[in-house]
PDB file of N, CA and C in Angstrom:
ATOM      1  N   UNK A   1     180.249 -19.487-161.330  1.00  0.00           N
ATOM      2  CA  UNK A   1     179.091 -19.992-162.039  1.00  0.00           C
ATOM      3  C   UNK A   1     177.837 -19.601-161.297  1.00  0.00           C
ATOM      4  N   UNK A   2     176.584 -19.039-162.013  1.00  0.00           N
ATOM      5  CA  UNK A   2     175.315 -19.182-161.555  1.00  0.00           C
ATOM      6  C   UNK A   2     174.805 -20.322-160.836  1.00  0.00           C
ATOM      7  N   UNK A   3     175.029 -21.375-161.192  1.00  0.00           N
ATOM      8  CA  UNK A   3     173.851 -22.397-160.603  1.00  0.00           C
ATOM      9  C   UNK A   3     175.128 -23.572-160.323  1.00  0.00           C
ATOM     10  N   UNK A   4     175.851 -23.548-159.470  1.00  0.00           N
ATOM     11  CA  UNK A   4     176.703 -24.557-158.618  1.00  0.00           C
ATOM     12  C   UNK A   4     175.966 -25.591-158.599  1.00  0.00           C
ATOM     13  N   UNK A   5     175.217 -25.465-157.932  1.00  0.00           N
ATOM     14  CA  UNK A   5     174.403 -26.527-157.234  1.00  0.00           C
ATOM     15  C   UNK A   5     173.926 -27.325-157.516  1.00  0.00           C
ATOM     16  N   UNK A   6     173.457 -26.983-158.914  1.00  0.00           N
ATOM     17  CA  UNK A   6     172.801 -28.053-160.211  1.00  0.00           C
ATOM     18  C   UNK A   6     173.748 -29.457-160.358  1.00  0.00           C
ATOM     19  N   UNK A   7     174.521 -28.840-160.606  1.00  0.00           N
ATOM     20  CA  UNK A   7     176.364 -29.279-161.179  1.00  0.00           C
ATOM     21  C   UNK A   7     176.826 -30.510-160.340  1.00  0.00           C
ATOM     22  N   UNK A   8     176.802 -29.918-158.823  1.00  0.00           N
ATOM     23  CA  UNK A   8     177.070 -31.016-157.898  1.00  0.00           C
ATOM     24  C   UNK A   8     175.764 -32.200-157.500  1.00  0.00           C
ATOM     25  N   UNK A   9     174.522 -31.939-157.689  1.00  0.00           N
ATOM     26  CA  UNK A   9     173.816 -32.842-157.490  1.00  0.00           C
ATOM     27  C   UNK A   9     173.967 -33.502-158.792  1.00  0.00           C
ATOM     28  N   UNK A  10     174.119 -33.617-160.207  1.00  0.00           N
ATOM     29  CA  UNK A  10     174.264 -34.271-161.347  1.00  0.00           C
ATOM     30  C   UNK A  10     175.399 -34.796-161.204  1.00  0.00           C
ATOM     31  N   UNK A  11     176.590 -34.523-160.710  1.00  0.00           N
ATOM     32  CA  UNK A  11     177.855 -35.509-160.313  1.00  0.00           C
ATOM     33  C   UNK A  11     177.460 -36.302-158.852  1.00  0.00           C
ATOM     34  N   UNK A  12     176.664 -35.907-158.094  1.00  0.00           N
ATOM     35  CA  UNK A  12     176.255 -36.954-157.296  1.00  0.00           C
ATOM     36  C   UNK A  12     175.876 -38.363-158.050  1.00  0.00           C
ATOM     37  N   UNK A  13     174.711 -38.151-158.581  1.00  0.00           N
ATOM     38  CA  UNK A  13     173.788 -38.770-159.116  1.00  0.00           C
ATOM     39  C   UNK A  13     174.293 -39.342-160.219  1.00  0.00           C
ATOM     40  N   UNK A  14     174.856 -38.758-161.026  1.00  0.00           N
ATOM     41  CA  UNK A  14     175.898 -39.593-162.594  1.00  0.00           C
ATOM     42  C   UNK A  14     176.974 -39.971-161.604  1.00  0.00           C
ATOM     43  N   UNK A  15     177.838 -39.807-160.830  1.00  0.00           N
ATOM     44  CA  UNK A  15     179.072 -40.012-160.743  1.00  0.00           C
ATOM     45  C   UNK A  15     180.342 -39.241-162.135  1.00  0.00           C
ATOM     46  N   UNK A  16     179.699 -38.647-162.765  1.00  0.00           N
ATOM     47  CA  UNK A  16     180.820 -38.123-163.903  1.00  0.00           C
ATOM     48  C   UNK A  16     181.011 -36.700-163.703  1.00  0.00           C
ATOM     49  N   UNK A  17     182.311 -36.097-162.878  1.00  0.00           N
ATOM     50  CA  UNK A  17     182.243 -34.938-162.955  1.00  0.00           C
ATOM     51  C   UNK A  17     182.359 -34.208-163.928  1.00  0.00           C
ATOM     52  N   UNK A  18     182.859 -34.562-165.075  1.00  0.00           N
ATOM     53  CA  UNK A  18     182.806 -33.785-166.846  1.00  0.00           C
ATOM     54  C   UNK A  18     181.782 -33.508-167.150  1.00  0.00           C
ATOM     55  N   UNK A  19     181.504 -33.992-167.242  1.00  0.00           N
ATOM     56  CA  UNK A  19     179.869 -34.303-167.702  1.00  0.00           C
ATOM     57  C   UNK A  19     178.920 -33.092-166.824  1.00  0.00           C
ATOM     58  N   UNK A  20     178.931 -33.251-165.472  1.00  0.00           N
ATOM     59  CA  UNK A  20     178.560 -32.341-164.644  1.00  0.00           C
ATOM     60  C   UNK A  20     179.020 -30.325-164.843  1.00  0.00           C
ATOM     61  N   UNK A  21     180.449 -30.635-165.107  1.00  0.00           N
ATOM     62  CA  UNK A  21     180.802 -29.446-164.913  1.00  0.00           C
ATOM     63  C   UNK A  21     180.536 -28.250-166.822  1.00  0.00           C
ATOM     64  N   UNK A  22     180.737 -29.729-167.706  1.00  0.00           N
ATOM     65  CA  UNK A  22     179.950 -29.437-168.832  1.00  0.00           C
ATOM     66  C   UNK A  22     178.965 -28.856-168.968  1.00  0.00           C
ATOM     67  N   UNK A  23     177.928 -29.250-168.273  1.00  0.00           N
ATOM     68  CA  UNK A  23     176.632 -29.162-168.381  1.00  0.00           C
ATOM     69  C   UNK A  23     176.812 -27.786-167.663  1.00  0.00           C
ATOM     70  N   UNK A  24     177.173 -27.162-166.556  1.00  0.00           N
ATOM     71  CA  UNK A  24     177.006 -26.265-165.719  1.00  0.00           C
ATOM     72  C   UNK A  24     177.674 -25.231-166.683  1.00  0.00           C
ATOM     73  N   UNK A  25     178.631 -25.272-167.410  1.00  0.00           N
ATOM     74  CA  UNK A  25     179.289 -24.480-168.199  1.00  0.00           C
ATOM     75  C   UNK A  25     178.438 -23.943-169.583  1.00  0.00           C
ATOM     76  N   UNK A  26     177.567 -25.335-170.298  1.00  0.00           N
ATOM     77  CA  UNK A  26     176.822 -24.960-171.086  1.00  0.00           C
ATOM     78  C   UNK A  26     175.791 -24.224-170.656  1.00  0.00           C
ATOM     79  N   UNK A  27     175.238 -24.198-169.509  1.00  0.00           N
ATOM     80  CA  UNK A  27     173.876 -23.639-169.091  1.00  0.00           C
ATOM     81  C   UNK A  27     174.605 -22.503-168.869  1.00  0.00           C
ATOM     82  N   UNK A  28     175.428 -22.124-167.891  1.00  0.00           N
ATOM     83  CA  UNK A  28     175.738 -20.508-167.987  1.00  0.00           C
ATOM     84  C   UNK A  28     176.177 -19.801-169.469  1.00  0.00           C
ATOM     85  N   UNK A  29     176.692 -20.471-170.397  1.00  0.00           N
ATOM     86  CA  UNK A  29     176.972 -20.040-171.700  1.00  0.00           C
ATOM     87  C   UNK A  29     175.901 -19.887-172.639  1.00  0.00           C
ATOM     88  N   UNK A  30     174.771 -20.798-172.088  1.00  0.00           N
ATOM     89  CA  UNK A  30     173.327 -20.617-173.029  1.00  0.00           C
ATOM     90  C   UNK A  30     172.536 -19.416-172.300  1.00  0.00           C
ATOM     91  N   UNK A  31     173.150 -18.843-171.265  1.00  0.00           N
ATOM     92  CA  UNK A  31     172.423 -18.077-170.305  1.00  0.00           C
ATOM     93  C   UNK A  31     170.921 -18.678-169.629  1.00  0.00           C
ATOM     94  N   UNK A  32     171.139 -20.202-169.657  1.00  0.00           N
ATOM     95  CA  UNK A  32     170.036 -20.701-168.934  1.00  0.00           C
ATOM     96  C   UNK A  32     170.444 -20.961-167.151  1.00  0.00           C
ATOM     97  N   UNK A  33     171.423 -20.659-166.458  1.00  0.00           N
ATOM     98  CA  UNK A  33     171.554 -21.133-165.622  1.00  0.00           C
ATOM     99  C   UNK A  33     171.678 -20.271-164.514  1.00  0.00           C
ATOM    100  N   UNK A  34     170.275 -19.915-164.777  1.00  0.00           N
ATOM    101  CA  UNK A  34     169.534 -18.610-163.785  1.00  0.00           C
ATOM    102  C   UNK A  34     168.526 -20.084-162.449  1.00  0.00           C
ATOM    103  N   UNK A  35     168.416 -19.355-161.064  1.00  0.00           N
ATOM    104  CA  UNK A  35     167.793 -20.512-160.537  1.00  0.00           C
ATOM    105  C   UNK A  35     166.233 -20.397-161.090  1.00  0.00           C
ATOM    106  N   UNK A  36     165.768 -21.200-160.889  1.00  0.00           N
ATOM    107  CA  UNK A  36     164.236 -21.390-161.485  1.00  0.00           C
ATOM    108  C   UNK A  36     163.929 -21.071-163.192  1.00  0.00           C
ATOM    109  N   UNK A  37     165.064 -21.212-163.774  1.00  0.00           N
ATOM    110  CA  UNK A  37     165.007 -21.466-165.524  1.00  0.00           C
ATOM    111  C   UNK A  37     164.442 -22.538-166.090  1.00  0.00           C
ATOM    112  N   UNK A  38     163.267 -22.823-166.784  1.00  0.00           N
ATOM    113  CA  UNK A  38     162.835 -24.190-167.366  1.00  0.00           C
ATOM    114  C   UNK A  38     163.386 -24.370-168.849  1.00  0.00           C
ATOM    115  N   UNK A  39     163.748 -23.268-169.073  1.00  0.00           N
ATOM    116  CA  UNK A  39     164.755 -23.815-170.750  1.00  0.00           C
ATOM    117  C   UNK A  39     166.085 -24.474-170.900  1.00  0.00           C
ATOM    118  N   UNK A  40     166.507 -24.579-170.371  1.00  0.00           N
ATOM    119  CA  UNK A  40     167.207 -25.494-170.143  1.00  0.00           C
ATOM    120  C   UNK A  40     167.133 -26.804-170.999  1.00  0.00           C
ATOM    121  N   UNK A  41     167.992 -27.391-171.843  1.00  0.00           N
ATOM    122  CA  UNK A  41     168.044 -28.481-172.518  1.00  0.00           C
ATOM    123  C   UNK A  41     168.074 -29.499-172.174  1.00  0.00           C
ATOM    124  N   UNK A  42     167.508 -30.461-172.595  1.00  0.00           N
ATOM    125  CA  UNK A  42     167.510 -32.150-172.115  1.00  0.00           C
ATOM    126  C   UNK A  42     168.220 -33.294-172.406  1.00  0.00           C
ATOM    127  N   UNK A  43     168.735 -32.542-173.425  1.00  0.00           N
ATOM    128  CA  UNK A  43     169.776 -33.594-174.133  1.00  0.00           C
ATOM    129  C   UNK A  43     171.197 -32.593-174.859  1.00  0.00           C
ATOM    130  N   UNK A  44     172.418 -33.584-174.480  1.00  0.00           N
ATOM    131  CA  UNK A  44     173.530 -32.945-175.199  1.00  0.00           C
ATOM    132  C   UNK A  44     174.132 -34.030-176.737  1.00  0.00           C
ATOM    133  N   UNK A  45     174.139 -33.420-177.431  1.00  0.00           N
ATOM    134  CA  UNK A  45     174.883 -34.260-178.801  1.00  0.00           C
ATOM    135  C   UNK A  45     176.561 -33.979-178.770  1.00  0.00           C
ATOM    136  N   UNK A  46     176.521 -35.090-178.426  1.00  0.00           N
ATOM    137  CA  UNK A  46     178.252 -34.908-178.063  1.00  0.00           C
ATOM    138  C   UNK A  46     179.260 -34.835-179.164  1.00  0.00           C
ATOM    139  N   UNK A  47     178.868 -35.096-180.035  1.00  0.00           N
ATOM    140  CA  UNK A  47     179.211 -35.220-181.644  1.00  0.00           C
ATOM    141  C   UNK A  47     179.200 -33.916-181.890  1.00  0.00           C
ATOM    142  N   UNK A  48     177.949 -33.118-181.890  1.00  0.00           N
ATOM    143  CA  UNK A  48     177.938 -31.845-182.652  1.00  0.00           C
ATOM    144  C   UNK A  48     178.980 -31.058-181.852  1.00  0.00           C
ATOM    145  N   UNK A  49     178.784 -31.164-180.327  1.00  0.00           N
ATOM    146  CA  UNK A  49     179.190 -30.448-179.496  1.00  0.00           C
ATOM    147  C   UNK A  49     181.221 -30.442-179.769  1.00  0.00           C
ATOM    148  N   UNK A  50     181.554 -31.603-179.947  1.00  0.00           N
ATOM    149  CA  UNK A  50     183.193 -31.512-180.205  1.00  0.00           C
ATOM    150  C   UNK A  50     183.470 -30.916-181.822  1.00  0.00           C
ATOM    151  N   UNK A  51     182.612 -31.503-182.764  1.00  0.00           N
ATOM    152  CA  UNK A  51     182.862 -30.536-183.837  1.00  0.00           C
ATOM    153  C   UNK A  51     182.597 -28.862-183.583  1.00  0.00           C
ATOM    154  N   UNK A  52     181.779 -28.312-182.809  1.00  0.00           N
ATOM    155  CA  UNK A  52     181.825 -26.959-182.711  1.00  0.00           C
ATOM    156  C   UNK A  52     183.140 -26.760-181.985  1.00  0.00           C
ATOM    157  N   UNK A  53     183.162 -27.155-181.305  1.00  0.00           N
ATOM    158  CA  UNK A  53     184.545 -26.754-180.399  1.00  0.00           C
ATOM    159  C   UNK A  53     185.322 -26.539-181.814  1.00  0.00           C
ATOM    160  N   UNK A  54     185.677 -27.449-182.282  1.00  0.00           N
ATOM    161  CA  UNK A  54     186.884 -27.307-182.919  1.00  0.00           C
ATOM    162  C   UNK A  54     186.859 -26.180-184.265  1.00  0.00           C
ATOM    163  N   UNK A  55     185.155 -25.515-184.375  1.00  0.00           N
ATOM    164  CA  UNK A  55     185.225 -25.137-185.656  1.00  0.00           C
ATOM    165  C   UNK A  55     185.390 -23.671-184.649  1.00  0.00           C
ATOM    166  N   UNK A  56     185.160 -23.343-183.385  1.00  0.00           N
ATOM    167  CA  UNK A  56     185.343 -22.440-183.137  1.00  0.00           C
ATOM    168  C   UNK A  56     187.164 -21.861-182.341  1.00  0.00           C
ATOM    169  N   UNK A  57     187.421 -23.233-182.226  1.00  0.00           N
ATOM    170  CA  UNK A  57     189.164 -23.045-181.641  1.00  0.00           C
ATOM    171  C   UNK A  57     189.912 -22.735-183.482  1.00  0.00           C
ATOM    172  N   UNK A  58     189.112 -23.193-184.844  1.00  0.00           N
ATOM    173  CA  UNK A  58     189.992 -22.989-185.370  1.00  0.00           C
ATOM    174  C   UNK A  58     189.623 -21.399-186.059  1.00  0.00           C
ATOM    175  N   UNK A  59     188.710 -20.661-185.422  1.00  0.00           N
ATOM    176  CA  UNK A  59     188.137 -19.522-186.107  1.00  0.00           C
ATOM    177  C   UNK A  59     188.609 -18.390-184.880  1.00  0.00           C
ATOM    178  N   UNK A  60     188.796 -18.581-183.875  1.00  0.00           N
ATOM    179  CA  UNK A  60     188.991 -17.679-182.664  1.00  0.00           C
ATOM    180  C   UNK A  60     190.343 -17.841-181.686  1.00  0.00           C
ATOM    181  N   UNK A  61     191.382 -18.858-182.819  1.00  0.00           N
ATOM    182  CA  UNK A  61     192.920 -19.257-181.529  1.00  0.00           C
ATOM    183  C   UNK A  61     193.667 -19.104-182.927  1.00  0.00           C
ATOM    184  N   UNK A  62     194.931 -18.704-182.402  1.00  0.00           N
ATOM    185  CA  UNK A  62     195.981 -18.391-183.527  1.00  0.00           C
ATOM    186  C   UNK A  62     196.106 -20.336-184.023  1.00  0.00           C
ATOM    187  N   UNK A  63     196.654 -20.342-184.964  1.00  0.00           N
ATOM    188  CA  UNK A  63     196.926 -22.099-185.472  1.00  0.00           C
ATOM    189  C   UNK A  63     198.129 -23.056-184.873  1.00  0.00           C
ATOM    190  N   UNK A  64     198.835 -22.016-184.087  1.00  0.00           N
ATOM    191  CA  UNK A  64     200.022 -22.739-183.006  1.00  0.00           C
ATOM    192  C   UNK A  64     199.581 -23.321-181.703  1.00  0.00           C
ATOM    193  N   UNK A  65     198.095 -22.674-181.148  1.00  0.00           N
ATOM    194  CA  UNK A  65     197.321 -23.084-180.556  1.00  0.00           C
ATOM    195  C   UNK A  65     196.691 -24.051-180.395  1.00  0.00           C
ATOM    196  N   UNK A  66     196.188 -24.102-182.060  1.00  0.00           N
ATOM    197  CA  UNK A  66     195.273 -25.624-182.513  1.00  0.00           C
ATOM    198  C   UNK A  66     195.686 -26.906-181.425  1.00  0.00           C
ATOM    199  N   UNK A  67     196.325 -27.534-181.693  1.00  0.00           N
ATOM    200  CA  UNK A  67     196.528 -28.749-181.143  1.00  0.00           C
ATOM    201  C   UNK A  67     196.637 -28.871-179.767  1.00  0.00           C
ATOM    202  N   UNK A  68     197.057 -28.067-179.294  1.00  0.00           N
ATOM    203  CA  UNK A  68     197.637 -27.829-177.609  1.00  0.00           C
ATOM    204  C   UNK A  68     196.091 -27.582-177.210  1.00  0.00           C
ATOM    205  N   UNK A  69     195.283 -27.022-177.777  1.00  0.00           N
ATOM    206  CA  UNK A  69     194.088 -26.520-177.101  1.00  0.00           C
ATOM    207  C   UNK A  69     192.806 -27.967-177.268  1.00  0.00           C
ATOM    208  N   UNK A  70     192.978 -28.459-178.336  1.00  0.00           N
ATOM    209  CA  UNK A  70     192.010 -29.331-179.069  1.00  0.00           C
ATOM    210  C   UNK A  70     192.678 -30.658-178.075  1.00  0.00           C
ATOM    211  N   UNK A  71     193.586 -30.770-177.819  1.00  0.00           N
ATOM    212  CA  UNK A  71     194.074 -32.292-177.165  1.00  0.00           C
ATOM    213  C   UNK A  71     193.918 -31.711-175.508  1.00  0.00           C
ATOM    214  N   UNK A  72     193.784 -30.734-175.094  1.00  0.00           N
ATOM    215  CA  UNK A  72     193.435 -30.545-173.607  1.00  0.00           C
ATOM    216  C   UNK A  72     192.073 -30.739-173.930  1.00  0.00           C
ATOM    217  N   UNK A  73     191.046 -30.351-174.359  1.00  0.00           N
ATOM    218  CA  UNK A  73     189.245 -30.120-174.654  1.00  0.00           C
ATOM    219  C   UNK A  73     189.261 -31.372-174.541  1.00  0.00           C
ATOM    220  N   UNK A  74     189.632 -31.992-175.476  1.00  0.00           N
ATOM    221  CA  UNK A  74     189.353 -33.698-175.451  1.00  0.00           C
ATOM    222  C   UNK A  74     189.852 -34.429-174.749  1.00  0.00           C
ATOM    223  N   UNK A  75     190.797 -34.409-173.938  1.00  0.00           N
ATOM    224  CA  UNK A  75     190.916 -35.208-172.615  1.00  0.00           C
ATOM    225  C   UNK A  75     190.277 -35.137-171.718  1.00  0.00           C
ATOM    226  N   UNK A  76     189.499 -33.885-171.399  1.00  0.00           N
ATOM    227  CA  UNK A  76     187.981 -34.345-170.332  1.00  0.00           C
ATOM    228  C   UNK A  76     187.208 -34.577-171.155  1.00  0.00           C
ATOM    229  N   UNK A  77     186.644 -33.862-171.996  1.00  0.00           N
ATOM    230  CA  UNK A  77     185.313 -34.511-172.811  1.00  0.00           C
ATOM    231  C   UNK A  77     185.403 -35.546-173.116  1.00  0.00           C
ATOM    232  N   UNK A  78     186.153 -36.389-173.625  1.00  0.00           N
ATOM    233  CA  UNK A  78     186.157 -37.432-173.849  1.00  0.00           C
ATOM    234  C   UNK A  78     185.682 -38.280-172.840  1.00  0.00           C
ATOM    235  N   UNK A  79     185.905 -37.818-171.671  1.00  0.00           N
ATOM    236  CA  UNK A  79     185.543 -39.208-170.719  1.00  0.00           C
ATOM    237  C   UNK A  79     184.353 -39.072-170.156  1.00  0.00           C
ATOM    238  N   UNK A  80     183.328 -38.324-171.498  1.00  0.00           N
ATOM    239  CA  UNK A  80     181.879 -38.808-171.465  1.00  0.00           C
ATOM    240  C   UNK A  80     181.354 -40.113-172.384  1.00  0.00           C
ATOM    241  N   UNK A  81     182.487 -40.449-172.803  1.00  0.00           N
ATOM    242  CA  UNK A  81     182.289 -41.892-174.270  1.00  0.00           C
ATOM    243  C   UNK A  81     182.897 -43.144-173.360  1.00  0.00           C
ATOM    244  N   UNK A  82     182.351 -44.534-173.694  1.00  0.00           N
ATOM    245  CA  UNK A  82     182.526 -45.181-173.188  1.00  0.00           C
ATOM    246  C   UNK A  82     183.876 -45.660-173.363  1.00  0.00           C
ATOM    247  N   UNK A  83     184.242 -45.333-174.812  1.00  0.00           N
ATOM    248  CA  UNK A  83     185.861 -45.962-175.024  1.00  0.00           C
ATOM    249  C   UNK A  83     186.438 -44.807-175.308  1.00  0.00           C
ATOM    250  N   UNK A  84     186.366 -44.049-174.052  1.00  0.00           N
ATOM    251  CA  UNK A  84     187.133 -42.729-173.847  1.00  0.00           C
ATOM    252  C   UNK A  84     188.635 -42.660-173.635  1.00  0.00           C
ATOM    253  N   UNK A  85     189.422 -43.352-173.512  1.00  0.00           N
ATOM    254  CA  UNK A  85     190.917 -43.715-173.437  1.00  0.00           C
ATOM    255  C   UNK A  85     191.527 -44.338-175.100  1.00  0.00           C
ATOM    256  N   UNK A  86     190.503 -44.621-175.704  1.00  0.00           N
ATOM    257  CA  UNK A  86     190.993 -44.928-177.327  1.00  0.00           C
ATOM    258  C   UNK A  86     190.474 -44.191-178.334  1.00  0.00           C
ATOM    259  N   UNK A  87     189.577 -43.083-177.830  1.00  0.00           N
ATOM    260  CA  UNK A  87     189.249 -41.777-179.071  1.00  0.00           C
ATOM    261  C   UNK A  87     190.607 -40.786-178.371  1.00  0.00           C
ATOM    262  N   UNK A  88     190.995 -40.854-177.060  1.00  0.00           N
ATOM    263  CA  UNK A  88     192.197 -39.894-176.466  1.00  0.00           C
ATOM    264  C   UNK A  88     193.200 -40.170-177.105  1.00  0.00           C
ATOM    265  N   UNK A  89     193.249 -41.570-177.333  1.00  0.00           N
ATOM    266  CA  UNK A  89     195.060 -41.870-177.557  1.00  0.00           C
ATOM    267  C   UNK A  89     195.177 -41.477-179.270  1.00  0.00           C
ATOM    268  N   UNK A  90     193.731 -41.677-180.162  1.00  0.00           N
ATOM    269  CA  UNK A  90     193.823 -41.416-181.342  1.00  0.00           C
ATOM    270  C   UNK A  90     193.592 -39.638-182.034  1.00  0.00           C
ATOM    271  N   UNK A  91     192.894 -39.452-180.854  1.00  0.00           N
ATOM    272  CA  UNK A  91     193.289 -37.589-181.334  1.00  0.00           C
ATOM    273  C   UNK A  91     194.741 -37.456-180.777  1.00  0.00           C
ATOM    274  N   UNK A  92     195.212 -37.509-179.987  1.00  0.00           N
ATOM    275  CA  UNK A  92     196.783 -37.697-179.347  1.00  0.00           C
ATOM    276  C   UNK A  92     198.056 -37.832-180.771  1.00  0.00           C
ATOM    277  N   UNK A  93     197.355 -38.822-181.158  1.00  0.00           N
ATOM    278  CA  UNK A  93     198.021 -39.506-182.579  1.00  0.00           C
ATOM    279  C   UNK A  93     197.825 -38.379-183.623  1.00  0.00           C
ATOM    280  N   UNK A  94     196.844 -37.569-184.092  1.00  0.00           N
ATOM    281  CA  UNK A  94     196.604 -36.673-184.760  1.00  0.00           C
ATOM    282  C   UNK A  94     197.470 -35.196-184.881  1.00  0.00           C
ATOM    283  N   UNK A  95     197.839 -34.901-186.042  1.00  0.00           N
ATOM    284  CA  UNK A  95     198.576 -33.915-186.224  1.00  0.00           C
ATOM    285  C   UNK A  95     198.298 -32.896-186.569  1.00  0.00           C
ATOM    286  N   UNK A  96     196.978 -32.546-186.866  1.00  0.00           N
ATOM    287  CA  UNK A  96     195.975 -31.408-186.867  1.00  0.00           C
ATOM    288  C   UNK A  96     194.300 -31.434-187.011  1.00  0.00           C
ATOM    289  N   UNK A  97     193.635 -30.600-186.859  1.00  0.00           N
ATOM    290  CA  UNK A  97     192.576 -30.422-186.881  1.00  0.00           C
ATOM    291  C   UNK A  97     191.500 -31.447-187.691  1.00  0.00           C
ATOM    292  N   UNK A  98     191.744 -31.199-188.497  1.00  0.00           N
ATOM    293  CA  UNK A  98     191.112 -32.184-189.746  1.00  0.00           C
ATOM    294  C   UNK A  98     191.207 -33.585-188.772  1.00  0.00           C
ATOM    295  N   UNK A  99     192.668 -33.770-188.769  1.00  0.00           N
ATOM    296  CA  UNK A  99     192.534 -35.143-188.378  1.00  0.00           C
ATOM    297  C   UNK A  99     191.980 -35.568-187.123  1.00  0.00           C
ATOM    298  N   UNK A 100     191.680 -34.318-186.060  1.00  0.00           N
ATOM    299  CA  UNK A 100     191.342 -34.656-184.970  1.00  0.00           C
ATOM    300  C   UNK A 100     189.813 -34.878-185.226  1.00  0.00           C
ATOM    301  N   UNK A 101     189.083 -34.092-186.351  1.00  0.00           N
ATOM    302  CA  UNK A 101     187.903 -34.062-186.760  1.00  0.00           C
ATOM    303  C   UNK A 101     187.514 -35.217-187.514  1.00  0.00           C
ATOM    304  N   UNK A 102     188.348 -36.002-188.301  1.00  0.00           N
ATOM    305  CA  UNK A 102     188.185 -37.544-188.616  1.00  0.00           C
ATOM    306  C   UNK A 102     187.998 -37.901-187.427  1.00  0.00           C
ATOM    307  N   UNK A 103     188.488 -38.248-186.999  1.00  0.00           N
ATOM    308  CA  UNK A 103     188.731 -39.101-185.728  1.00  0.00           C
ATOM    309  C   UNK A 103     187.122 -39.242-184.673  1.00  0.00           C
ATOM    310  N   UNK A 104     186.978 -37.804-184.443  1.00  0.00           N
ATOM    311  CA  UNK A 104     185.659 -37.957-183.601  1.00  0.00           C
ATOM    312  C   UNK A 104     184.485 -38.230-184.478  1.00  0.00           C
ATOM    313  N   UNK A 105     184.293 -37.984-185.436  1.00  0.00           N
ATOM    314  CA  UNK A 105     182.835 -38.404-186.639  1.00  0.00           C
ATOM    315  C   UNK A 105     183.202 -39.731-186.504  1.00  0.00           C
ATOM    316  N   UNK A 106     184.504 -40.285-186.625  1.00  0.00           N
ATOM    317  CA  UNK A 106     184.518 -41.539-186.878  1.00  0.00           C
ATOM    318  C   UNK A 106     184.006 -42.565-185.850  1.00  0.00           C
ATOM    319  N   UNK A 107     184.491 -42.313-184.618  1.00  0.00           N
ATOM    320  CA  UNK A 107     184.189 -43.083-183.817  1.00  0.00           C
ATOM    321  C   UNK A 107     182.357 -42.813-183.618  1.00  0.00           C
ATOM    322  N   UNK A 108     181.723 -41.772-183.608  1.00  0.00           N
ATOM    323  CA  UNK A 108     180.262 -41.468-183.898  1.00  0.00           C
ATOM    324  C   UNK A 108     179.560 -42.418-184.808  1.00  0.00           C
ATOM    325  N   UNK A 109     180.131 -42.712-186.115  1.00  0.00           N
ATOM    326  CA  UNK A 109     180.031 -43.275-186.824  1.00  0.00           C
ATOM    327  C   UNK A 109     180.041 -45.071-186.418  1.00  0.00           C
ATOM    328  N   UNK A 110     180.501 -45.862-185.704  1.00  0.00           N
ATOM    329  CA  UNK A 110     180.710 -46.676-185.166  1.00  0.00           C
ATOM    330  C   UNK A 110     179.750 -46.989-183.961  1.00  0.00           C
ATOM    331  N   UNK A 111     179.836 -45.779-182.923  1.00  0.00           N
ATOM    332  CA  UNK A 111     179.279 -45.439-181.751  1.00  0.00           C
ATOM    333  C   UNK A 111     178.247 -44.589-181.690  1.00  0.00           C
ATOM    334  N   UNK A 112     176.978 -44.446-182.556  1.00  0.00           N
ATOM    335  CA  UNK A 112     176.084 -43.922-182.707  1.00  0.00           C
ATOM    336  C   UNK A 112     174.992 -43.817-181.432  1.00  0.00           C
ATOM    337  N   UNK A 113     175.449 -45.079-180.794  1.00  0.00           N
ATOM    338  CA  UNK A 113     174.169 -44.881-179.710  1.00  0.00           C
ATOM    339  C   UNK A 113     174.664 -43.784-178.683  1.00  0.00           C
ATOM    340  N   UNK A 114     176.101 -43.543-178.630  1.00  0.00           N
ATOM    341  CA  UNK A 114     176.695 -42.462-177.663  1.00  0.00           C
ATOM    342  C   UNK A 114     176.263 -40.983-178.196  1.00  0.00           C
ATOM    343  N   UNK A 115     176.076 -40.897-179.238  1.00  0.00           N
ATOM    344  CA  UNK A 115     175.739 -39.442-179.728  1.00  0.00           C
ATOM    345  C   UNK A 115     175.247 -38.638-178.699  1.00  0.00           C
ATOM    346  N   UNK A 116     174.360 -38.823-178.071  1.00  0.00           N
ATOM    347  CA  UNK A 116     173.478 -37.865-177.401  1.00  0.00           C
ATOM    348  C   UNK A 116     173.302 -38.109-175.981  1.00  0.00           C
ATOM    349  N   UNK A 117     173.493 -37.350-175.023  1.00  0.00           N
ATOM    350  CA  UNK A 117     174.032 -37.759-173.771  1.00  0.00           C
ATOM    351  C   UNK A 117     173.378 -36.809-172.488  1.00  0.00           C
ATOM    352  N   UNK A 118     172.185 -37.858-172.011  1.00  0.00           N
ATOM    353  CA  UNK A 118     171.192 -37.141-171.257  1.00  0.00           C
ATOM    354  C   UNK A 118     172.425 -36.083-169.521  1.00  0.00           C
ATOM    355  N   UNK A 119     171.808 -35.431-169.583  1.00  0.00           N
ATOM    356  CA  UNK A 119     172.775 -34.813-168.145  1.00  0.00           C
ATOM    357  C   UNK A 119     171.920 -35.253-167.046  1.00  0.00           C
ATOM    358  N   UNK A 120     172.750 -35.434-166.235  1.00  0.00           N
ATOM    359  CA  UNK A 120     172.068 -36.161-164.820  1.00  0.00           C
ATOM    360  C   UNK A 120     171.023 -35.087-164.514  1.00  0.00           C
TER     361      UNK A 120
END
């Protein structure tokens, strides 16, 4: 990664290494995570962010993939939500895509104030 360093002072400071290593992953993938970059984003929508995942695991991974790939993604991401052990156990429960995609709107839907999730 470009900018380590970012990464580990935001898991200092949050205590959440997901979250941290997220963020370090999105900034090198947005190509912002050059040192001295001010574009860089301020806020993550964690909502939009797991529906892309999944619209891009189901456009770019064969469909035997689907699930094996979508239930690893969401066992760390997830444990940026506060009731991160009961959106896990219910995509877990899910038998494909769709349903893994109910599942996260839904709890959004419920858990609206989690939507958007400042990075340390």
């Amino acid at each position: 990664m470009r900018n380590l360093s970012a990464g580990e002072t935001s898991t200092r400071t949050t205590g959440s290494t997901t979250l941290a290593f997220g963020w370090c992953v999105l900034k090198v993938f947005l190509g912002t995570g050059e040192q001295g970059s001010a574009s860089v984003a301020t806020e993550i929508d964690l909502e939009e962010t797991g529906l892309r995942f999944l619209e891009l695991l189901s456009r770019y991974q064969p469909p035997e993939f689907h699930l094996s790939r979508a239930r690893r993604f969401f066992s760390y991401f997830c444990d940026n939500l506060k009731w991160a052990h009961h959106v896990k156990t219910m995509i877990n429960r899910e038998t494909d895509l769709l349903g893994i995609e109910r599942v996260w709107r839904g709890y959004f839907a419920e858990h609206g104030e989690e939507k958007s999730n400042l990075p340390g």
